[in-house]
Protein backbone atom coordinates (compact mmCIF):
# COMPACT_ATOMS: atom_id res chain seq x y z
CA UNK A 1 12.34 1.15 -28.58
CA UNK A 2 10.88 -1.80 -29.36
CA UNK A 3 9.93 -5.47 -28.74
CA UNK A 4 12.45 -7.35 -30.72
CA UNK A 5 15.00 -5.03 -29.99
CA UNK A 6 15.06 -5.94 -26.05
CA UNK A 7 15.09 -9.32 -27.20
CA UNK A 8 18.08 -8.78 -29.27
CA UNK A 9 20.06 -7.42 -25.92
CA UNK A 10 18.71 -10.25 -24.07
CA UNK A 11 20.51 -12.60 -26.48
CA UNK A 12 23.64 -10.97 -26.65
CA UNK A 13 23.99 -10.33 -22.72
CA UNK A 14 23.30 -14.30 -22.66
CA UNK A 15 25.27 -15.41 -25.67
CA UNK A 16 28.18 -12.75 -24.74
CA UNK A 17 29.07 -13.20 -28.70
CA UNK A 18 26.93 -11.50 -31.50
CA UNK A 19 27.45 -14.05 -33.68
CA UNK A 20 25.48 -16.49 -31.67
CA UNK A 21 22.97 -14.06 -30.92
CA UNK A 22 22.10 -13.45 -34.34
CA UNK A 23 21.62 -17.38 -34.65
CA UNK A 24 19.63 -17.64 -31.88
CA UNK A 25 17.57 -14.40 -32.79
CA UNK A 26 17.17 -15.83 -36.08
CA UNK A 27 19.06 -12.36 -38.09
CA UNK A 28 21.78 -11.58 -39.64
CA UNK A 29 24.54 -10.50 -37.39
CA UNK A 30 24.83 -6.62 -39.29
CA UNK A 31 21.13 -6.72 -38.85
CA UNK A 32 21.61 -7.62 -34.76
CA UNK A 33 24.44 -5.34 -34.56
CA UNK A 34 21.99 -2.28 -36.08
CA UNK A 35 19.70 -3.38 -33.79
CA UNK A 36 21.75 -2.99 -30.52
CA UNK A 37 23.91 0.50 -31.99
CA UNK A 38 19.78 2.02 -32.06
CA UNK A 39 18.65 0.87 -28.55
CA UNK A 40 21.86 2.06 -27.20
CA UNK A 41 21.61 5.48 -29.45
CA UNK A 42 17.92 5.96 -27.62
CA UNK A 43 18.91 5.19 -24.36
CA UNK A 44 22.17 7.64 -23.88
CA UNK A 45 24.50 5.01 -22.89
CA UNK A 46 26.37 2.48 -24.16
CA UNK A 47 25.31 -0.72 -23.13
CA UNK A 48 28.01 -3.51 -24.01
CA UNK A 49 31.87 -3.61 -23.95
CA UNK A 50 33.05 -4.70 -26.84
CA UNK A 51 36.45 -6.47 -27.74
CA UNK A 52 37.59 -8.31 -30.73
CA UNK A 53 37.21 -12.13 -28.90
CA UNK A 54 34.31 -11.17 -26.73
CA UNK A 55 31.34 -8.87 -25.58
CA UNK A 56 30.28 -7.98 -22.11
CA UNK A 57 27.82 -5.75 -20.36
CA UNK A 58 28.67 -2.47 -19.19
CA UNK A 59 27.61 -1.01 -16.05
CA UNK A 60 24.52 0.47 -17.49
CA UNK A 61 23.73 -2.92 -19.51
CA UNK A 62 24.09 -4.81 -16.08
CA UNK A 63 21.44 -2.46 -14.83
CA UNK A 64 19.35 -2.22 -17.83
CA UNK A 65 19.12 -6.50 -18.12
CA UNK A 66 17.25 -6.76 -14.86
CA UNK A 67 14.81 -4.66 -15.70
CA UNK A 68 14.54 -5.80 -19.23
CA UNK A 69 14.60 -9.53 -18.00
CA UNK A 70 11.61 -8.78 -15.52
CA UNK A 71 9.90 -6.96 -18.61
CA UNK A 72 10.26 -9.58 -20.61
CA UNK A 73 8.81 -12.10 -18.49
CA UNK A 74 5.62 -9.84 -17.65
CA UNK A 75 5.31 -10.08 -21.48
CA UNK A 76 5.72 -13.71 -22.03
CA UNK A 77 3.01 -14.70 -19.22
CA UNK A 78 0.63 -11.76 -20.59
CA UNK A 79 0.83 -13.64 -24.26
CA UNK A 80 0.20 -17.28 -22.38
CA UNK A 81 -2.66 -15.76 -20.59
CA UNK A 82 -3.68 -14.41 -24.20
CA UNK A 83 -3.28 -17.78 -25.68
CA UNK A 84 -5.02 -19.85 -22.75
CA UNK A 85 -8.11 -17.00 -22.95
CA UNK A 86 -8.14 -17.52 -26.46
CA UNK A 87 -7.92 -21.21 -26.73
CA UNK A 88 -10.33 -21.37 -23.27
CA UNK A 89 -8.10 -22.55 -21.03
CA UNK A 90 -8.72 -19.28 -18.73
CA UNK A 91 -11.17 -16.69 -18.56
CA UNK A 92 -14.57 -15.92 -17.14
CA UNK A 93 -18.21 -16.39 -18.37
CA UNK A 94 -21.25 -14.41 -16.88
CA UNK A 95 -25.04 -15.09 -17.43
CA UNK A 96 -27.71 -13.28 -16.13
CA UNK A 97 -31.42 -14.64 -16.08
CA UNK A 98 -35.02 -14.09 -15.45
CA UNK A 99 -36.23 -16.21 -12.48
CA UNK A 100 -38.55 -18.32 -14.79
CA UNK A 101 -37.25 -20.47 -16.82
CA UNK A 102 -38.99 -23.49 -19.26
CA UNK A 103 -38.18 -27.20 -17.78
CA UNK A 104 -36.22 -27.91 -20.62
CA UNK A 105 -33.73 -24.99 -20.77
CA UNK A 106 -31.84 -26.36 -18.00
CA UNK A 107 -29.47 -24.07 -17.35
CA UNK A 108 -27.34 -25.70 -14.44
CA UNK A 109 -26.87 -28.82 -16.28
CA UNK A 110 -25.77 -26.50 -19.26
CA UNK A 111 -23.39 -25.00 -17.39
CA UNK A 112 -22.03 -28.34 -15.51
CA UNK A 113 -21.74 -29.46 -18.84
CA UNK A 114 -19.46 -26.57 -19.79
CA UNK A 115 -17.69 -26.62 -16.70
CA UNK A 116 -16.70 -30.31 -17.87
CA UNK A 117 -15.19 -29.46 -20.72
CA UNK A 118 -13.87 -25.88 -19.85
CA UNK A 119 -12.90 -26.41 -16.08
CA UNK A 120 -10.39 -23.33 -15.79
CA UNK A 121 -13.40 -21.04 -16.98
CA UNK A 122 -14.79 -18.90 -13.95
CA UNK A 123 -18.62 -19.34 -14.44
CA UNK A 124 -20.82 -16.38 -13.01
CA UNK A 125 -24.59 -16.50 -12.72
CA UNK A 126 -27.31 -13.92 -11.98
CA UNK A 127 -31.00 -13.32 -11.73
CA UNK A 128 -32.13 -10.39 -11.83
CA UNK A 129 -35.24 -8.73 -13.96
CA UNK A 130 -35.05 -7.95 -17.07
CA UNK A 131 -34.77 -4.09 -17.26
CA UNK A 132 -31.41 -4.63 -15.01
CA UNK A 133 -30.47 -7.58 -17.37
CA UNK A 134 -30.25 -5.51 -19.97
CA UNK A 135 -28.13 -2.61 -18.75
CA UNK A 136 -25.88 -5.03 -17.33
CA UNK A 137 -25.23 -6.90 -20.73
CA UNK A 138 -24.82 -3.04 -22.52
CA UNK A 139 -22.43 -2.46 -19.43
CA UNK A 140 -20.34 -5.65 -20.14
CA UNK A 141 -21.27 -6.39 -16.50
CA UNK A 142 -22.26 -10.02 -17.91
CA UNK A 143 -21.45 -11.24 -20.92
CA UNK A 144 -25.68 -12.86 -21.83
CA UNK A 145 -28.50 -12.65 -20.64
CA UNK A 146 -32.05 -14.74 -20.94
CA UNK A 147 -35.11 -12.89 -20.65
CA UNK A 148 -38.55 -12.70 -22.45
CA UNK A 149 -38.53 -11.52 -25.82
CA UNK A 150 -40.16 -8.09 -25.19
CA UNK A 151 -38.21 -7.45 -22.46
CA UNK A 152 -34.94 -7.57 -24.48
CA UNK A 153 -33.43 -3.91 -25.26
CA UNK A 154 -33.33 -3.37 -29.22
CA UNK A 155 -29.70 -2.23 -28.61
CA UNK A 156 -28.91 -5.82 -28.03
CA UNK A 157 -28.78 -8.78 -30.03
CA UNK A 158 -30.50 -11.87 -29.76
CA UNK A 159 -31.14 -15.45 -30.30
CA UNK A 160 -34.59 -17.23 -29.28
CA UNK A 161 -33.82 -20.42 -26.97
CA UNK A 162 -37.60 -20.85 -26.32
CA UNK A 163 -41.16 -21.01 -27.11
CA UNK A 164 -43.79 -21.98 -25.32
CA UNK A 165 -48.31 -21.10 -25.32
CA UNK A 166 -49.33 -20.46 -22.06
CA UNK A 167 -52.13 -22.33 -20.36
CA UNK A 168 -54.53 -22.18 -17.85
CA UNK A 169 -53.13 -23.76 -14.40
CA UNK A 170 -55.36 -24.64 -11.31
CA UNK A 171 -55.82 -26.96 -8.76
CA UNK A 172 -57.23 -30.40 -9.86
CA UNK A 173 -60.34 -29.83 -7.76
CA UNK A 174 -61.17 -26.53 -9.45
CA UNK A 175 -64.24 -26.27 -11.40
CA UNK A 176 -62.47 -25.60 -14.13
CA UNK A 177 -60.16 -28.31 -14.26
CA UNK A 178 -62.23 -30.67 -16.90
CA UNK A 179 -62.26 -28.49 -19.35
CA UNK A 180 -60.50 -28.83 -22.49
CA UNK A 181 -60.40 -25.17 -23.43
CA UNK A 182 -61.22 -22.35 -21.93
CA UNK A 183 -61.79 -18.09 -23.37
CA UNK A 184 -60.10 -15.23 -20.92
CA UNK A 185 -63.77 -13.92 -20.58
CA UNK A 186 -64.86 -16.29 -18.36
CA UNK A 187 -61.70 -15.84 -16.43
CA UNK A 188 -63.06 -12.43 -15.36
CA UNK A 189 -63.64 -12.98 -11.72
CA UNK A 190 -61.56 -15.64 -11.42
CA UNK A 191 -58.95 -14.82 -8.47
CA UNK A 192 -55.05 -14.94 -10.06
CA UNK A 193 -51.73 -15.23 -9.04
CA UNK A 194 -48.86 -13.97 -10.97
CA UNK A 195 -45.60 -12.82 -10.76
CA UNK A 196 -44.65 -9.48 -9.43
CA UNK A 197 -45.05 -6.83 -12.63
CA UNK A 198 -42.07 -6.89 -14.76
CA UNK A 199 -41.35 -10.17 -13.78
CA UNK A 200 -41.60 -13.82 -15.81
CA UNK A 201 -44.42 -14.29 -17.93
CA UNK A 202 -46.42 -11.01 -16.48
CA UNK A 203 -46.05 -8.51 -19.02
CA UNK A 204 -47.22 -10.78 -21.40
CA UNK A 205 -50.57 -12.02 -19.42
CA UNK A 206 -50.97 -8.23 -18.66
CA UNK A 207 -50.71 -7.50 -22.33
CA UNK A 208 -53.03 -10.08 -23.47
CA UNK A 209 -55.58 -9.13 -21.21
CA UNK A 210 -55.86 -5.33 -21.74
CA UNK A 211 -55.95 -5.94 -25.44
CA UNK A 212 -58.69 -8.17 -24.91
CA UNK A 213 -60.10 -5.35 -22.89
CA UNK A 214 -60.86 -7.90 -19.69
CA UNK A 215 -59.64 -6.58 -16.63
CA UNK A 216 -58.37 -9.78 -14.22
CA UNK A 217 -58.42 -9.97 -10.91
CA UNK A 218 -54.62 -10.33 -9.29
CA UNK A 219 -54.84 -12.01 -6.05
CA UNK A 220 -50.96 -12.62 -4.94
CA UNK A 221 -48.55 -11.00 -6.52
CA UNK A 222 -44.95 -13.73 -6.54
CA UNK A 223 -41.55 -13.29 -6.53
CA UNK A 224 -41.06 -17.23 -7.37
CA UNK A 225 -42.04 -19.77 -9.14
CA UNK A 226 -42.41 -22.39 -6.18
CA UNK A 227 -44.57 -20.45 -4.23
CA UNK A 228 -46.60 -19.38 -7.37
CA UNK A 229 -47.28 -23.15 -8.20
CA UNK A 230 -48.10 -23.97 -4.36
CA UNK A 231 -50.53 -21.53 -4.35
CA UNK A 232 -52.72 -22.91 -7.77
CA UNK A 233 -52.46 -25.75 -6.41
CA UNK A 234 -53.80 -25.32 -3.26
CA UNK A 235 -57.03 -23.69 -5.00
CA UNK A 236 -56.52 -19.92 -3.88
CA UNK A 237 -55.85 -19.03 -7.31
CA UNK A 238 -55.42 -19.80 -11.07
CA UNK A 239 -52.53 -18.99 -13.08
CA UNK A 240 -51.59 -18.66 -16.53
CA UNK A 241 -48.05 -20.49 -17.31
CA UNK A 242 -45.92 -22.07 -20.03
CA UNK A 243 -47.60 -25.32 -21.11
CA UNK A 244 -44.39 -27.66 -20.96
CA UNK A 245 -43.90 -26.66 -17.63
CA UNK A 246 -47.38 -27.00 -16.05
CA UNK A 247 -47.70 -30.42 -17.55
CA UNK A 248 -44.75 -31.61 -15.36
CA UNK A 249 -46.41 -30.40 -12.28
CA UNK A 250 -48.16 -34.09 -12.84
CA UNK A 251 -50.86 -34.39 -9.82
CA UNK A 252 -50.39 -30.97 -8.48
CA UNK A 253 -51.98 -28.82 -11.71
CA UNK A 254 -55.29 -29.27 -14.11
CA UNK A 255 -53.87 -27.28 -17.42
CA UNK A 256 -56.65 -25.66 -19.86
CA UNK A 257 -55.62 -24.46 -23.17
CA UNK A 258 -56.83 -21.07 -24.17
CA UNK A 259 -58.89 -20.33 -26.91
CA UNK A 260 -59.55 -17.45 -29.18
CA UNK A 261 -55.89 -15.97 -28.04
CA UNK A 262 -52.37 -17.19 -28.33
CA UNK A 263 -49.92 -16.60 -25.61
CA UNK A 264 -46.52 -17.66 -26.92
CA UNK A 265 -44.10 -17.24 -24.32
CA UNK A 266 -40.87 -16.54 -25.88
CA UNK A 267 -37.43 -16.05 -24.78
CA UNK A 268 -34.45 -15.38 -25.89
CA UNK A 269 -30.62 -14.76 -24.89
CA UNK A 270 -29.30 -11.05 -25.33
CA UNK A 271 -25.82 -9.88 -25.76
CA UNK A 272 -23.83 -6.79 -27.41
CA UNK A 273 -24.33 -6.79 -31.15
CA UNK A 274 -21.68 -7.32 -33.49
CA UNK A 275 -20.35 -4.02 -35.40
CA UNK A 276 -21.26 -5.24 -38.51
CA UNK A 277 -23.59 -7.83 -40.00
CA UNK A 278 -20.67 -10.31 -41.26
CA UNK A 279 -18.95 -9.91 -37.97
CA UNK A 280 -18.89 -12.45 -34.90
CA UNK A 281 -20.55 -11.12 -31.10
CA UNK A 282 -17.88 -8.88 -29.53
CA UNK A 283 -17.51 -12.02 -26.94
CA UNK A 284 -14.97 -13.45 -25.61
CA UNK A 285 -13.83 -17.15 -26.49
CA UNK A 286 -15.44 -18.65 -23.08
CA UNK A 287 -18.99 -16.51 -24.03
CA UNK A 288 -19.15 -17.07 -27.45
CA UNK A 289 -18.45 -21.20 -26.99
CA UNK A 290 -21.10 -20.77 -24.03
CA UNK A 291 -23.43 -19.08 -26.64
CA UNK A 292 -22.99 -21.74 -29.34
CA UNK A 293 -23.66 -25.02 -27.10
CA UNK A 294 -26.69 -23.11 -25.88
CA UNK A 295 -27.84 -22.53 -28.93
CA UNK A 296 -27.50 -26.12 -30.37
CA UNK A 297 -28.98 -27.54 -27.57
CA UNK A 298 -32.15 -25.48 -27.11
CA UNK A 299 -32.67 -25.81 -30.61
CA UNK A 300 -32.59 -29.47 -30.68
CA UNK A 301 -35.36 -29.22 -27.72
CA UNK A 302 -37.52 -27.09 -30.34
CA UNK A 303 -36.79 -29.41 -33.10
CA UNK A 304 -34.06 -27.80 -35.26
């Protein structure tokens, strides 16, 4: 059986006249009549009495339009809920996220922001590292994730939101501290602190250091950013961070730009890739508007 044909006995039991079925159904009334004879043919039984002034259910139609009514219903509110997801009025958007982020990829005002304009949308958001980030997004556990470029699984695709050289952080009563530049060399036996490995910007400072074939000195190993910064600035250790953000740590850090190496701390947000290169992110409506207004706005923060 099929869809239209349950609405066709829904309008007759209603109507109790095919002629004003067929108007309301929008069909000729041979065409409802067809219609009805082949629901009743698959179902065994006839469905309707029929007289020359009048049509009425049977016993089985009585039966069979309370089901069919309840069916029906099910139906309509499953193609609203289609239409609200669709037209984001309901639905659900997950992010995941490294813990470090720059200062100006504010995430929670991004997300209040959305929330404003899509207030029915459930918003979800996660930290996590970056290896779990990614089998999460491949999972469809979340729907994006932000994490340093060469964290990001090549299964996934991605979008960079930002860019950032790292620079040397310490205390303003370091030694260091009036310099303008500085090389990793004489960084050598200079006590750091960093991020736990696999976390924030520490693959990268790892990377750039073996390559430079220096081997650093990690003093405290952190799990956040706070307690990274509180520790630099205290003197027990130097750090090296994204530029933007030590430079709002005004009072609290001395920066030093690096010389002979770029870092450039990138990152970007991950999520499934499309099956074909003309076709949109298999996202939903809530993701994919998510997705865009992060987009515009982080690259009106780099400049276009």
């Amino acid at each position: 059986m099929e869809l239209r044909q349950l609405r066709h006995f829904m309008a007759v039991a209603e109507e109790g006249n095919f002629t004003r079925a067929a108007q309301r159904c929008h069909i000729v009334q041979s065409a409802l009549s067809t219609s009805i004879r082949a629901l009743e043919a698959e179902l065994g039984a006839r469905l309707f009495v029929r007289t020359t002034r009048h049509v009425s259910l049977s016993a089985a139609g009585e039966a069979y339009l309370e089901q069919v009514r309840r069916a029906l219903d099910v139906l309509d509110r499953a193609s609203s809920d289609v239409a609200d997801i669709h037209a984001i009025r309901k639905g659900r958007l997950s992010v995941g996220t490294v813990q470090s982020l720059p200062p100006f990829l504010d995430l929670s005002s991004l997300m209040s922001r959305f929330h404003e304009r899509y207030a029915q949308i459930e918003i979800r958001l996660v930290q996590g590292g970056a290896f779990d980030l990614n089998d999460k997004v491949a999972a469809r556990e979340i729907d994006l994730a932000i994490l340093p470029i060469e964290e990001r699984s090549e299964k996934l695709a991605s979008h960079k939101v930002a860019c950032d050289d790292l620079v040397l952080a310490c205390s303003p009563r370091h030694a260091l501290a009036g310099r303008r530049t500085i090389r990793l060399s004489e960084l050598a036996d200079e006590p750091f602190a960093d991020f736990a490995p696999g976390h924030g910007t520490r693959r990268l400072v790892d990377r750039g250091f073996a390559e430079a074939d220096i081997r650093r000195r990690v003093a405290f190993e952190i799990g956040d950013l706070d307690t990274l910064i509180n520790l630099v600035e205290q003197g027990l250790g130097v750090a090296l961070l994204p530029g933007d953000l030590v430079a709002r740590q005004t009072g609290r850090l001395a920066h030093v730009a690096i010389s002979g190496r770029k870092f450039c701390w990138e990152l970007v947000v991950a999520h499934l890739p499309a099956p074909s290169d003309d076709a949109p992110p298999p996202l939903d409506p809530a993701p994919l508007a998510f997705l865009e207004m992060l987009l515009q706005e982080t690259a009106a923060e780099r400049g276009g």
